[in-house]
PDB file of N, CA and C in Angstrom:
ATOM      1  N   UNK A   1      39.291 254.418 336.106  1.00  0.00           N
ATOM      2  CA  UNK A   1      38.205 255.365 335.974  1.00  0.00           C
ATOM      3  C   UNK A   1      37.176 255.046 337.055  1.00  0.00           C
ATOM      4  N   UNK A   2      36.746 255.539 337.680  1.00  0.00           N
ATOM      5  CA  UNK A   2      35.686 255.931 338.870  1.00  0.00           C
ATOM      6  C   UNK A   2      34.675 256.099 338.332  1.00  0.00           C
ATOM      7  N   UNK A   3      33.433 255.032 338.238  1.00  0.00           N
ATOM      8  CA  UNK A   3      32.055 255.017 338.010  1.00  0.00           C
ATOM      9  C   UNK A   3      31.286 255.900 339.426  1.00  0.00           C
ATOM     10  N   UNK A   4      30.417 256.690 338.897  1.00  0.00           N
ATOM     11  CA  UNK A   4      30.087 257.675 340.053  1.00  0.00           C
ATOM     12  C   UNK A   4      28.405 257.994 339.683  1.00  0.00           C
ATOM     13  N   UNK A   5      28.172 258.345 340.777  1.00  0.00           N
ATOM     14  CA  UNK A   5      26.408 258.758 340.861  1.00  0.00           C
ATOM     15  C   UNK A   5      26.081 259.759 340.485  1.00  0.00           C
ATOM     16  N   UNK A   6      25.298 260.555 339.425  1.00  0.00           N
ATOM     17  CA  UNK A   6      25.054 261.758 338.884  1.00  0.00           C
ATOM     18  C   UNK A   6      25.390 262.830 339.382  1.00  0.00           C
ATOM     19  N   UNK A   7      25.558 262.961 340.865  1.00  0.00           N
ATOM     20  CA  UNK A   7      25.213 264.294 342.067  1.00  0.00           C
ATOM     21  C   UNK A   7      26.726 264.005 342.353  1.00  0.00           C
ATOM     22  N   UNK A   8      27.018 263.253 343.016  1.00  0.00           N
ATOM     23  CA  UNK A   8      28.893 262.720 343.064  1.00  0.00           C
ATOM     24  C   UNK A   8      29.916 263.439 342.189  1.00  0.00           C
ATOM     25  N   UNK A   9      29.116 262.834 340.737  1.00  0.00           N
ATOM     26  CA  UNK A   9      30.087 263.200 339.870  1.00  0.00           C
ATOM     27  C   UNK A   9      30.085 264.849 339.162  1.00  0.00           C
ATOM     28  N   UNK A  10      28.936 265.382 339.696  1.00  0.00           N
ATOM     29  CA  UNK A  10      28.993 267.049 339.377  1.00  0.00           C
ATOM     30  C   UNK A  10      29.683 267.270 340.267  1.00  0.00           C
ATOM     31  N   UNK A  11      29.877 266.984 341.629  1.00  0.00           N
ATOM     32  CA  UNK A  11      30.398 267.494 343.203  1.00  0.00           C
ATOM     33  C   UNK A  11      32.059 267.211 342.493  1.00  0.00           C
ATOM     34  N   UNK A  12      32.671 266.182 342.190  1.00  0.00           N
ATOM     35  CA  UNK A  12      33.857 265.906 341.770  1.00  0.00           C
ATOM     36  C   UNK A  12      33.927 266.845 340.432  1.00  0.00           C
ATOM     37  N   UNK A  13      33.203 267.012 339.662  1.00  0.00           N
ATOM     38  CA  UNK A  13      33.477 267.738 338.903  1.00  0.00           C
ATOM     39  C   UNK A  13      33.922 269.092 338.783  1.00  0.00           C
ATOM     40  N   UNK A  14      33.255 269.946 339.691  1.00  0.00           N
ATOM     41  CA  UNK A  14      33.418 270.836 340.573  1.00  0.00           C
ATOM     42  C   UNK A  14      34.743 271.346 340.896  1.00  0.00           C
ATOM     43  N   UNK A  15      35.334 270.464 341.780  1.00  0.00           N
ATOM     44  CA  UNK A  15      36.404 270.014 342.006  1.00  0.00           C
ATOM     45  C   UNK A  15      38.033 269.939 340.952  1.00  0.00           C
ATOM     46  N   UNK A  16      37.689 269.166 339.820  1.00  0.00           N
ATOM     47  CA  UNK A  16      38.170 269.257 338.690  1.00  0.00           C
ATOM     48  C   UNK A  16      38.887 270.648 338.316  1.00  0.00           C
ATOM     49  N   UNK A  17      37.358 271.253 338.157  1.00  0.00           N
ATOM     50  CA  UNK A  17      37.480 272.958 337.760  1.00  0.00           C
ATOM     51  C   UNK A  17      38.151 273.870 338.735  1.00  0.00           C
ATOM     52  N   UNK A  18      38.320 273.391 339.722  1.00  0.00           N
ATOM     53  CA  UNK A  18      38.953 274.294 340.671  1.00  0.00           C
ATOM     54  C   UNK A  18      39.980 273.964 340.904  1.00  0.00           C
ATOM     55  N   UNK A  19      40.390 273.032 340.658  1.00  0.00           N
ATOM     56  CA  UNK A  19      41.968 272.552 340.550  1.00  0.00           C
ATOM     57  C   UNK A  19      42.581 273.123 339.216  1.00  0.00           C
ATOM     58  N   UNK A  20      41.766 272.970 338.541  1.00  0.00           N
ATOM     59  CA  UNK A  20      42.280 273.619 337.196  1.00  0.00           C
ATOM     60  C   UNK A  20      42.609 274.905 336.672  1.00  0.00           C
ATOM     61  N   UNK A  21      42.292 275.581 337.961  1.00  0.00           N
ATOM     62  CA  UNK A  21      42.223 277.543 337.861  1.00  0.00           C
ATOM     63  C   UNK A  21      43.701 277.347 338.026  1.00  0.00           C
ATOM     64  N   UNK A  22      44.506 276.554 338.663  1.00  0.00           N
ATOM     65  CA  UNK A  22      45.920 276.700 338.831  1.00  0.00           C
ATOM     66  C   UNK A  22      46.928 276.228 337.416  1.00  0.00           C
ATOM     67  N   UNK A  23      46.248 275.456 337.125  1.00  0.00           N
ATOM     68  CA  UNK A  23      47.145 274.339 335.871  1.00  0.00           C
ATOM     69  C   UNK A  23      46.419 273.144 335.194  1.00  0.00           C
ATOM     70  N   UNK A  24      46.650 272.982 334.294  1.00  0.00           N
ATOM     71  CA  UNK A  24      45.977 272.195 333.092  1.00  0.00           C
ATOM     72  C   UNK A  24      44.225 272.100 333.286  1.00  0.00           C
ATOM     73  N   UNK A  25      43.710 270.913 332.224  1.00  0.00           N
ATOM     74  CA  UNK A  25      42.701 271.578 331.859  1.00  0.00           C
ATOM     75  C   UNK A  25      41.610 270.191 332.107  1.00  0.00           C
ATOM     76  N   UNK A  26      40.424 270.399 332.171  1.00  0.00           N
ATOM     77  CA  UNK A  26      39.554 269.637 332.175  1.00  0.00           C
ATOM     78  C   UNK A  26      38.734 268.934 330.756  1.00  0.00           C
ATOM     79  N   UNK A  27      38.181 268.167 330.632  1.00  0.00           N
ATOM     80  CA  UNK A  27      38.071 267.481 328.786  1.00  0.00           C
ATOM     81  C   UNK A  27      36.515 266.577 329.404  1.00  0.00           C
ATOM     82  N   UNK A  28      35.116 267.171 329.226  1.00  0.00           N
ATOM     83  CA  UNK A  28      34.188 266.448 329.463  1.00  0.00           C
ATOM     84  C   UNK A  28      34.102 266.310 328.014  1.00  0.00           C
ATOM     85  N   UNK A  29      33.251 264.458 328.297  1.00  0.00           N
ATOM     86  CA  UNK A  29      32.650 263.927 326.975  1.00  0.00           C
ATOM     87  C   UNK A  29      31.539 263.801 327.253  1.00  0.00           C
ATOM     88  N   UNK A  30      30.106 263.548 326.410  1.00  0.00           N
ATOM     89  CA  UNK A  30      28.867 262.803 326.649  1.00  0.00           C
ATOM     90  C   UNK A  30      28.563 262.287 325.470  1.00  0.00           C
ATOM     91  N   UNK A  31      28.317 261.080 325.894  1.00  0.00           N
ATOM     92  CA  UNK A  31      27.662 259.740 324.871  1.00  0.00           C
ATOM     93  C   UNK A  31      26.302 259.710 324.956  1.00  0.00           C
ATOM     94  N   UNK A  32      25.406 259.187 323.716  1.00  0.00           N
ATOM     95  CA  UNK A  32      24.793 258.334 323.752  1.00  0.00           C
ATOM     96  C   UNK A  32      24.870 257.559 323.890  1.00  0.00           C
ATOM     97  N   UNK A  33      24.379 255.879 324.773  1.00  0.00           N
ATOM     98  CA  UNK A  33      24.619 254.621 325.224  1.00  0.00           C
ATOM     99  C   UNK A  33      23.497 254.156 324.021  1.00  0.00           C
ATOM    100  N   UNK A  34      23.662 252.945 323.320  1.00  0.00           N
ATOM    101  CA  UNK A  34      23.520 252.543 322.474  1.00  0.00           C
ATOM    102  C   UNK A  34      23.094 250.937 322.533  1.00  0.00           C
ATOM    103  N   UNK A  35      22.356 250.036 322.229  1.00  0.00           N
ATOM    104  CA  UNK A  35      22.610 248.655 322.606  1.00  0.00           C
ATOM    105  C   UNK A  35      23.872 247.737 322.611  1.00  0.00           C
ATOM    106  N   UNK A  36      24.396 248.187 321.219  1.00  0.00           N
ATOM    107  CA  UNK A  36      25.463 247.495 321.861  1.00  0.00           C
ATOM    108  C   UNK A  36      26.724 248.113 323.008  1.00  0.00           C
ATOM    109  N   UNK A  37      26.296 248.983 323.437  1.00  0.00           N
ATOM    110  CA  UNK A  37      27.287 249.823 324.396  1.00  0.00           C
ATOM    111  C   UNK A  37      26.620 249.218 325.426  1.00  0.00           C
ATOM    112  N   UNK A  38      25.423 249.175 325.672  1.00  0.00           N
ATOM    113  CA  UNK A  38      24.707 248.770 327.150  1.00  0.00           C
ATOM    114  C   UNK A  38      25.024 247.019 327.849  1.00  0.00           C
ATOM    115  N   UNK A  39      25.353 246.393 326.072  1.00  0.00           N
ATOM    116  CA  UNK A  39      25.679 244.839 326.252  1.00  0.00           C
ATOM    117  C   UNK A  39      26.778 244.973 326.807  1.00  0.00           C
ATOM    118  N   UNK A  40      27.864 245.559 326.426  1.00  0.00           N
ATOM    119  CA  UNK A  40      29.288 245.750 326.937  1.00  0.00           C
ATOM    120  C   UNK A  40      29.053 246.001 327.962  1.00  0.00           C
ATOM    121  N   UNK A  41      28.609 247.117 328.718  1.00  0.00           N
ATOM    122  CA  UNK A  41      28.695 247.924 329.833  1.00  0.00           C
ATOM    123  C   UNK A  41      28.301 246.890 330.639  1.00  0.00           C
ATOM    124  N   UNK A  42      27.313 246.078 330.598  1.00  0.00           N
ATOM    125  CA  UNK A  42      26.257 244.643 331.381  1.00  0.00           C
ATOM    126  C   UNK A  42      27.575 243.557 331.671  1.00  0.00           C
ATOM    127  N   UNK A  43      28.409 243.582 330.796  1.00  0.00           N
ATOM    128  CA  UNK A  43      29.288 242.404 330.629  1.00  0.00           C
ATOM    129  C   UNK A  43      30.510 243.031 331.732  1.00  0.00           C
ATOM    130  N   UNK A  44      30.535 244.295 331.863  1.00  0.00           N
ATOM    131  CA  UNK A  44      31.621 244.599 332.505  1.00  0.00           C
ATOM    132  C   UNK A  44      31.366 244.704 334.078  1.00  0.00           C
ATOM    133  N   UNK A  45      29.871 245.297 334.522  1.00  0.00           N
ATOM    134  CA  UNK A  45      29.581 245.710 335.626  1.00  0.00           C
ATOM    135  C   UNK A  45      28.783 244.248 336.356  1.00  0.00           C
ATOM    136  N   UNK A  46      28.388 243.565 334.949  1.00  0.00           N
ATOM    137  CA  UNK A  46      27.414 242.657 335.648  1.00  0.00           C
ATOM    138  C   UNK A  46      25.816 243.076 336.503  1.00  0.00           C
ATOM    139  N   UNK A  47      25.391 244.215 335.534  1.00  0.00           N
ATOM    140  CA  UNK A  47      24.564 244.830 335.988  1.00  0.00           C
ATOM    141  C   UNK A  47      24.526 245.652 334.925  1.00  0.00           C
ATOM    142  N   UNK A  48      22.514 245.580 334.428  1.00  0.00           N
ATOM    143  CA  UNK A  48      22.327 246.649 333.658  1.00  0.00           C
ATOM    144  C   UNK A  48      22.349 248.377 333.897  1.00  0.00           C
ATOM    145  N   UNK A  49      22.662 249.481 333.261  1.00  0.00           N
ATOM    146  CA  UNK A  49      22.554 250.242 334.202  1.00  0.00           C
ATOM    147  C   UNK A  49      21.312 251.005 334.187  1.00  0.00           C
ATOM    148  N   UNK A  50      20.611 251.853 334.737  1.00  0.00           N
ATOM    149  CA  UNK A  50      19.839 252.641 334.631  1.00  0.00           C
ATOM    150  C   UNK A  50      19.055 252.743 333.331  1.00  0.00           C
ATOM    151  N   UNK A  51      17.896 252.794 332.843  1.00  0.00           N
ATOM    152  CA  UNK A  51      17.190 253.605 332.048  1.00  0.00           C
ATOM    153  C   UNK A  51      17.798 252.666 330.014  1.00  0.00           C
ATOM    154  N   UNK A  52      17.645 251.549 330.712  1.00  0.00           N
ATOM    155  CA  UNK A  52      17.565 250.599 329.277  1.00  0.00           C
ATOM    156  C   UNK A  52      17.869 249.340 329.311  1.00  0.00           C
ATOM    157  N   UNK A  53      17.364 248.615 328.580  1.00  0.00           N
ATOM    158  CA  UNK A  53      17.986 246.957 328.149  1.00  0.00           C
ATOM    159  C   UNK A  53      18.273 246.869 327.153  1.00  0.00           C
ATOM    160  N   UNK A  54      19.262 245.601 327.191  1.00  0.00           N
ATOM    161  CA  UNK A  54      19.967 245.309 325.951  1.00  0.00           C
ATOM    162  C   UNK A  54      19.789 244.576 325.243  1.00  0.00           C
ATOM    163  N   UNK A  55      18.493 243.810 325.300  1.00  0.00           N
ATOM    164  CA  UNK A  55      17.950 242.924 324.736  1.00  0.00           C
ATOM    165  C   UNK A  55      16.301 243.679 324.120  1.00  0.00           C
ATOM    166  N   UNK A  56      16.379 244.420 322.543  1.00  0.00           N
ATOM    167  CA  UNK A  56      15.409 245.418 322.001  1.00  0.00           C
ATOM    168  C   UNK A  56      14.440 244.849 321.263  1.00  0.00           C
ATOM    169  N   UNK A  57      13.279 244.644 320.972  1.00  0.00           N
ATOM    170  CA  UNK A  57      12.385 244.024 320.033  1.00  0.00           C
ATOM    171  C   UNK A  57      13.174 244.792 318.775  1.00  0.00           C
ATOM    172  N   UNK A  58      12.434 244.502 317.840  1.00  0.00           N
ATOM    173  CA  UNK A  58      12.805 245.281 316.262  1.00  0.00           C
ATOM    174  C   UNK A  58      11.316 246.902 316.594  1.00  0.00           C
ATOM    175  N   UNK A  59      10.377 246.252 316.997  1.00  0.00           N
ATOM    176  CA  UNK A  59       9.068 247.316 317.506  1.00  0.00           C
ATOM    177  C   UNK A  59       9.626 248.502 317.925  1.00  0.00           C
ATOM    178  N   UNK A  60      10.349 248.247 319.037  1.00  0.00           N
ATOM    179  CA  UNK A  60      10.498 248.868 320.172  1.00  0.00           C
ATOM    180  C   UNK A  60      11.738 249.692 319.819  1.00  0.00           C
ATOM    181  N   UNK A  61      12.434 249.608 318.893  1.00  0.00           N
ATOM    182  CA  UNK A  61      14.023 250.425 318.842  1.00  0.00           C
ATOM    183  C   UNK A  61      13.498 252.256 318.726  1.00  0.00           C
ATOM    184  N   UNK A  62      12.552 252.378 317.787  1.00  0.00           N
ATOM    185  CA  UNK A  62      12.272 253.592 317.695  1.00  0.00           C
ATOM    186  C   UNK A  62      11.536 254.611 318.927  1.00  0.00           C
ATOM    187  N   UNK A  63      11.063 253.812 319.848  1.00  0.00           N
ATOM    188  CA  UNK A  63      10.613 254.378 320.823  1.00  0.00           C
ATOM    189  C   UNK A  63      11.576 254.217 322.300  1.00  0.00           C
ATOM    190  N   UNK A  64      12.504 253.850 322.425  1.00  0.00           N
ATOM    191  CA  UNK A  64      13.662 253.709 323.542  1.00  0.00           C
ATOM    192  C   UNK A  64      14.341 254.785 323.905  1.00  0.00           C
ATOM    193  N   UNK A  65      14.808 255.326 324.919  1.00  0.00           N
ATOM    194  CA  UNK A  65      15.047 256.334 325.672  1.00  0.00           C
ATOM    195  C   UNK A  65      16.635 255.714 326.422  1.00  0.00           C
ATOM    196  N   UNK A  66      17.625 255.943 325.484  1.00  0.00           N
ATOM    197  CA  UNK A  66      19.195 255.159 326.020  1.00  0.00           C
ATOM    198  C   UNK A  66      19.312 256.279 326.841  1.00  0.00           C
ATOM    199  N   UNK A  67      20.569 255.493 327.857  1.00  0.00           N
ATOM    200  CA  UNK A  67      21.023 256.570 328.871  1.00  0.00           C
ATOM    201  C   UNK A  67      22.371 257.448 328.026  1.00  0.00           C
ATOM    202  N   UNK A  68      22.684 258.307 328.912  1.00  0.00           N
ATOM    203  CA  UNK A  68      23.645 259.187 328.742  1.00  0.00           C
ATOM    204  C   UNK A  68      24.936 258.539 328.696  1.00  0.00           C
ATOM    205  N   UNK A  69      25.920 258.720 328.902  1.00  0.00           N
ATOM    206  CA  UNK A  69      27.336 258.431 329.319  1.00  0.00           C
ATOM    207  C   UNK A  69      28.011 259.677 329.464  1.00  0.00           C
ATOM    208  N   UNK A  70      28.436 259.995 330.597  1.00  0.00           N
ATOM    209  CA  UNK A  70      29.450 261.512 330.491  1.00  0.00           C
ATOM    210  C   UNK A  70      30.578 260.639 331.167  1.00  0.00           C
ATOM    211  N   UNK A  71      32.037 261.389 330.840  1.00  0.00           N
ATOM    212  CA  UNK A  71      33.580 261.289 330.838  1.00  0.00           C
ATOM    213  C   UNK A  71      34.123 262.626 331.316  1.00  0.00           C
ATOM    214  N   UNK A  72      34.876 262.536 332.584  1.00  0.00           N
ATOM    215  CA  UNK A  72      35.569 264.149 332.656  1.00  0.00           C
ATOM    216  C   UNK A  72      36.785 263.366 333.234  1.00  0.00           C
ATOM    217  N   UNK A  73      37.853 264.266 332.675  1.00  0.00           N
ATOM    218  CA  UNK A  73      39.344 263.553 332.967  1.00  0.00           C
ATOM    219  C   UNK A  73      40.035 265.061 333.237  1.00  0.00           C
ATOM    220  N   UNK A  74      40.598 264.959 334.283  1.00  0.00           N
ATOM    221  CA  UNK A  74      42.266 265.877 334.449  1.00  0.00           C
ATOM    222  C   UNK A  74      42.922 265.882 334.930  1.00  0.00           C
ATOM    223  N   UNK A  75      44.108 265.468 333.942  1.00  0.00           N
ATOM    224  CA  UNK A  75      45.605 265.448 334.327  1.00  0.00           C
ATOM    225  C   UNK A  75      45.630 263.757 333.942  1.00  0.00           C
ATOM    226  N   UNK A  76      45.376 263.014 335.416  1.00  0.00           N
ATOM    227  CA  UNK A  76      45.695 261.555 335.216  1.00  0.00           C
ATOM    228  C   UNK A  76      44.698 260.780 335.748  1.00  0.00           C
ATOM    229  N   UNK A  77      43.546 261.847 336.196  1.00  0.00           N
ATOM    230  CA  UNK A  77      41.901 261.211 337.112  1.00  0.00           C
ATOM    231  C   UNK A  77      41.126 261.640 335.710  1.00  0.00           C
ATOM    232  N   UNK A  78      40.139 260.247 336.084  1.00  0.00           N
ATOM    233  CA  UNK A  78      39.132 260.000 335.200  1.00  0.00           C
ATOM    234  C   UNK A  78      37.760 259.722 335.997  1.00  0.00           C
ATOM    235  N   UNK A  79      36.557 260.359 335.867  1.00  0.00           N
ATOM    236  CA  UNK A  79      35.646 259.791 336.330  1.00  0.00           C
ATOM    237  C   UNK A  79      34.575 259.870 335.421  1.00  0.00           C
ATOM    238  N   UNK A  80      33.712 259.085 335.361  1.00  0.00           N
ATOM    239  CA  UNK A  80      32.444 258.611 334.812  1.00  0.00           C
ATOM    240  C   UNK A  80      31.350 258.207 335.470  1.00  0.00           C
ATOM    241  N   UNK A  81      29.822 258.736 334.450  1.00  0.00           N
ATOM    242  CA  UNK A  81      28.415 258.393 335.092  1.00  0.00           C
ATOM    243  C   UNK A  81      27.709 258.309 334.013  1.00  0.00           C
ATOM    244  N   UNK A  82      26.610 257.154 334.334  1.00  0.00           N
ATOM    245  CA  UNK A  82      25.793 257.210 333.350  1.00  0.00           C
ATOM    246  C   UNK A  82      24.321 257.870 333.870  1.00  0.00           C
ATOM    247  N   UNK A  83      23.471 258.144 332.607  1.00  0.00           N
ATOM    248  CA  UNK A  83      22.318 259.058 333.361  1.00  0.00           C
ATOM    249  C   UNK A  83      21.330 258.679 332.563  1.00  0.00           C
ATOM    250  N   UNK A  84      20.680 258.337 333.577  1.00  0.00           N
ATOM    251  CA  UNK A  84      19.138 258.221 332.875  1.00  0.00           C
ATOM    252  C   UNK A  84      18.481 259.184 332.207  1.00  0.00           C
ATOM    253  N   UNK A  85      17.691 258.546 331.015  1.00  0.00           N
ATOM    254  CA  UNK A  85      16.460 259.495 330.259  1.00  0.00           C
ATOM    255  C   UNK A  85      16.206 260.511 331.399  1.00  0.00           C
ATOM    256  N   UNK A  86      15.347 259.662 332.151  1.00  0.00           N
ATOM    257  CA  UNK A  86      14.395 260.582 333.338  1.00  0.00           C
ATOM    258  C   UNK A  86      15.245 261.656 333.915  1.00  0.00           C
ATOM    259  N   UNK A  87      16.429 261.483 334.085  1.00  0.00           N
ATOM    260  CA  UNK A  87      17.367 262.787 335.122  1.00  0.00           C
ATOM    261  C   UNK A  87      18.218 262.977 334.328  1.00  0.00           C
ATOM    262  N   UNK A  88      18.338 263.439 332.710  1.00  0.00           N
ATOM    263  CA  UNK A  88      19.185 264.158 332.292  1.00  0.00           C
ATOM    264  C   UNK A  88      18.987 265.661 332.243  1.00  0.00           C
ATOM    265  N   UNK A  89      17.382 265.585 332.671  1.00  0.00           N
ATOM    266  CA  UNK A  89      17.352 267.453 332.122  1.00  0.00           C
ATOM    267  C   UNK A  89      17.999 267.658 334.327  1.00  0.00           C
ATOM    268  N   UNK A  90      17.362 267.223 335.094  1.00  0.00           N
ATOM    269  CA  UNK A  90      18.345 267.383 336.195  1.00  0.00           C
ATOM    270  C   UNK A  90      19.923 267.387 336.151  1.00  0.00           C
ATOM    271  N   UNK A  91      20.685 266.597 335.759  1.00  0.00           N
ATOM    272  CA  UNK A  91      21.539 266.480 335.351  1.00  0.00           C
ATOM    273  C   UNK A  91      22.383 267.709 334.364  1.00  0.00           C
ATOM    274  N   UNK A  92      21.658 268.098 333.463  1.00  0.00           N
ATOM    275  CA  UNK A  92      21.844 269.342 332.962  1.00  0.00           C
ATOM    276  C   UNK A  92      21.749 270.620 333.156  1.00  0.00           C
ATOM    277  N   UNK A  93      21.147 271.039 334.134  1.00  0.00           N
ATOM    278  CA  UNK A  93      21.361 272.020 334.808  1.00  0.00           C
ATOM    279  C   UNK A  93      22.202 272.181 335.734  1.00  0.00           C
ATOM    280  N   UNK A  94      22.214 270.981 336.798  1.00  0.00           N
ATOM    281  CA  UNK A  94      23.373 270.782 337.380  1.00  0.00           C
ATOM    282  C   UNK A  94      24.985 271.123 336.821  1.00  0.00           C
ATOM    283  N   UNK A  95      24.780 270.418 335.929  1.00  0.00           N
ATOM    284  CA  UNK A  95      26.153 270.777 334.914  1.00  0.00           C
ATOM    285  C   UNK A  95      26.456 271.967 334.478  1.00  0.00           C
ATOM    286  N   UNK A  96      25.339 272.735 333.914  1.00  0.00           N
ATOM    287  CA  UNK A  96      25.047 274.030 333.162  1.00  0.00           C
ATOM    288  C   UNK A  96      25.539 275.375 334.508  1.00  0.00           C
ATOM    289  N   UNK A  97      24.884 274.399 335.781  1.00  0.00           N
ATOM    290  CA  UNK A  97      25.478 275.730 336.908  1.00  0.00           C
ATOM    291  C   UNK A  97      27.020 275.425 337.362  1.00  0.00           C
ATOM    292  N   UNK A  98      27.722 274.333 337.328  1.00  0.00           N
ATOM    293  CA  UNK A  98      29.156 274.295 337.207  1.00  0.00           C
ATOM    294  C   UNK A  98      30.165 275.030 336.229  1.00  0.00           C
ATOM    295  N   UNK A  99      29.171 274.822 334.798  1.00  0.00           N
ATOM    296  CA  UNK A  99      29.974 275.021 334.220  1.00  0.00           C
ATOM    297  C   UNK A  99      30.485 276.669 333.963  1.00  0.00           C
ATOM    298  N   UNK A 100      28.947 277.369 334.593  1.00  0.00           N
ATOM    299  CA  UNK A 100      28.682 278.883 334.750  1.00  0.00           C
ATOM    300  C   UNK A 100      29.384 279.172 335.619  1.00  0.00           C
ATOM    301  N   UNK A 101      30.011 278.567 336.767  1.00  0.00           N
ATOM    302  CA  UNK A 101      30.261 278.934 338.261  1.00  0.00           C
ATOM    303  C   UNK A 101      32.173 279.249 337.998  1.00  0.00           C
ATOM    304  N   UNK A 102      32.562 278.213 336.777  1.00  0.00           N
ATOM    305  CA  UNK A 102      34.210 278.390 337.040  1.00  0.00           C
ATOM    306  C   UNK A 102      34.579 278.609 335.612  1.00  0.00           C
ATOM    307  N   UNK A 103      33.454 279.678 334.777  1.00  0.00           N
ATOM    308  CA  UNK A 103      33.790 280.184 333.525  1.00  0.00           C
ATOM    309  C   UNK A 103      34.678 281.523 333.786  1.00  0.00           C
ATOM    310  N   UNK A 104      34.914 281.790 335.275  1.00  0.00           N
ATOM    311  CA  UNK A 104      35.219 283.186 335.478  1.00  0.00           C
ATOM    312  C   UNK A 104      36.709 283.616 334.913  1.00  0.00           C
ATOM    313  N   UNK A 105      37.482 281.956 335.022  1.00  0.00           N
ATOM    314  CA  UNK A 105      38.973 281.650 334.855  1.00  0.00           C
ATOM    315  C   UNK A 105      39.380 281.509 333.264  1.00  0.00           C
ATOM    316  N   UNK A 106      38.452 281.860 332.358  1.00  0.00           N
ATOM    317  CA  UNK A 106      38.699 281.675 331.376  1.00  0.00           C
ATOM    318  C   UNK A 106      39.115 282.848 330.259  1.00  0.00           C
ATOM    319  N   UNK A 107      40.588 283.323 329.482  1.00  0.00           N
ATOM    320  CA  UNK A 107      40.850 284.309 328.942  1.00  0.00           C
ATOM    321  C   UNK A 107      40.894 284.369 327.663  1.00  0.00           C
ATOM    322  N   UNK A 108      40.211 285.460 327.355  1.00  0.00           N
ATOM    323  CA  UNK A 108      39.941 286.092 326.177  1.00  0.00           C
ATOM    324  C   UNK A 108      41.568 286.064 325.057  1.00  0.00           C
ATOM    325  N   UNK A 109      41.121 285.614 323.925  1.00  0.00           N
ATOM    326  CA  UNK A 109      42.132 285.116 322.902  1.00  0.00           C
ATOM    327  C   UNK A 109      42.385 286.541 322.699  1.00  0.00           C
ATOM    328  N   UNK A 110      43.804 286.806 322.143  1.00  0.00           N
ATOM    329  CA  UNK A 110      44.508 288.102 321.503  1.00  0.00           C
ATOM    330  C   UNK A 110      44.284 287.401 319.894  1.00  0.00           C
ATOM    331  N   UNK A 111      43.819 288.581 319.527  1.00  0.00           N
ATOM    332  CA  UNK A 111      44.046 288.251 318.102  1.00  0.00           C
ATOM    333  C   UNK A 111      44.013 289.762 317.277  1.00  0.00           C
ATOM    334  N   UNK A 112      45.052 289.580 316.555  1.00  0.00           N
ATOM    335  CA  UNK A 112      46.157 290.859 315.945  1.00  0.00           C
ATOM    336  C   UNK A 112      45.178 290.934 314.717  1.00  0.00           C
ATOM    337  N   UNK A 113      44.591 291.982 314.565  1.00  0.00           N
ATOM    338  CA  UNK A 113      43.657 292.952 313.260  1.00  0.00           C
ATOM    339  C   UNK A 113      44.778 292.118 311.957  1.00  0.00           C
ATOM    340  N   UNK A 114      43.842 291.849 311.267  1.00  0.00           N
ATOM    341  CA  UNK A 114      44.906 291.769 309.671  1.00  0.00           C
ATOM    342  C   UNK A 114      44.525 293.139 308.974  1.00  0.00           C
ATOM    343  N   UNK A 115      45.483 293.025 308.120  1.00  0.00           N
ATOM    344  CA  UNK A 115      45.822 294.449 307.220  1.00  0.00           C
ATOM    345  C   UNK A 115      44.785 294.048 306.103  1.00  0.00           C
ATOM    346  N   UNK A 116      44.021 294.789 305.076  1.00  0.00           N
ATOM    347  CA  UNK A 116      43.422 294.483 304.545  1.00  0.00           C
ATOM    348  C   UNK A 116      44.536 294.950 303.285  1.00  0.00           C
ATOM    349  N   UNK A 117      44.309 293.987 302.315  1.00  0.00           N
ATOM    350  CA  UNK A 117      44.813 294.309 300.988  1.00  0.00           C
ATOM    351  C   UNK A 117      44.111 295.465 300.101  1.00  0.00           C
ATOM    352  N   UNK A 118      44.932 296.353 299.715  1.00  0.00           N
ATOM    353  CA  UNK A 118      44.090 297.252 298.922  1.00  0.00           C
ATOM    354  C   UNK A 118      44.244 296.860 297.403  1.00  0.00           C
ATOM    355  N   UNK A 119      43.263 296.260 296.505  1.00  0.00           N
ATOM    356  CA  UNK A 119      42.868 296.026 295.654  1.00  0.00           C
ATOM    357  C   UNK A 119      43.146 296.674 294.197  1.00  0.00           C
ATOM    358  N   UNK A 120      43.751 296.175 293.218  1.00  0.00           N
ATOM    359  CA  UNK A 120      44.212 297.390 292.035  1.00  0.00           C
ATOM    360  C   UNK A 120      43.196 297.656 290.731  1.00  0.00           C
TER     361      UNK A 120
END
């Protein structure tokens, strides 16, 4: 999986979707990052990431601002980013205009009228 920079990973994302107008399908996730997700994540990268610590007073839990985590995978590529408090509403629009840009490929379900029972 490919850890990627907010702007990167919409640009690849992008990408994703346009590969996908031909064949199979794209699967985004988004997390909340959590303390103990941020301890893990610290243990793996060796580096906290963006927009929290993992070490919380008991005070302080209710007022903390965790980062994001988004996941987009297709086919057999995986990439991932985490996002700060501060640039998720950036982040979300960004996303929001991708996701507007390659909704064009998407078809309307058939679905066959049921017969209604007539009642005795």
């Amino acid at each position: 999986m490919k850890d990627l920079d907010p702007l990167a990973f919409t640009v690849e994302l992008g990408q994703f979707y346009e590969k996908s107008k031909t064949a199979g399908t794209v699967s985004v996730t988004m997390k909340r990052m959590t303390a103990t997700r941020l301890v893990k994540a610290s243990k793996v990268k060796k580096e906290m990431p963006k927009g929290g610590s993992a070490v919380i007073a008991n005070s302080e839990k209710d007022n903390i601002n965790y980062p994001c985590l988004v996941r987009a995978v297709f086919k057999k590529h995986k990439i991932s980013t985490i996002i700060a408090p501060d640039d998720f509403d950036r982040f979300q629009n960004a996303y929001s205009t991708i996701i507007r840009a390659y909704m064009d490929s998407l078809k309307k379900k058939d679905r066959s009228k049921k017969v209604k029972k007539v009642s005795k």
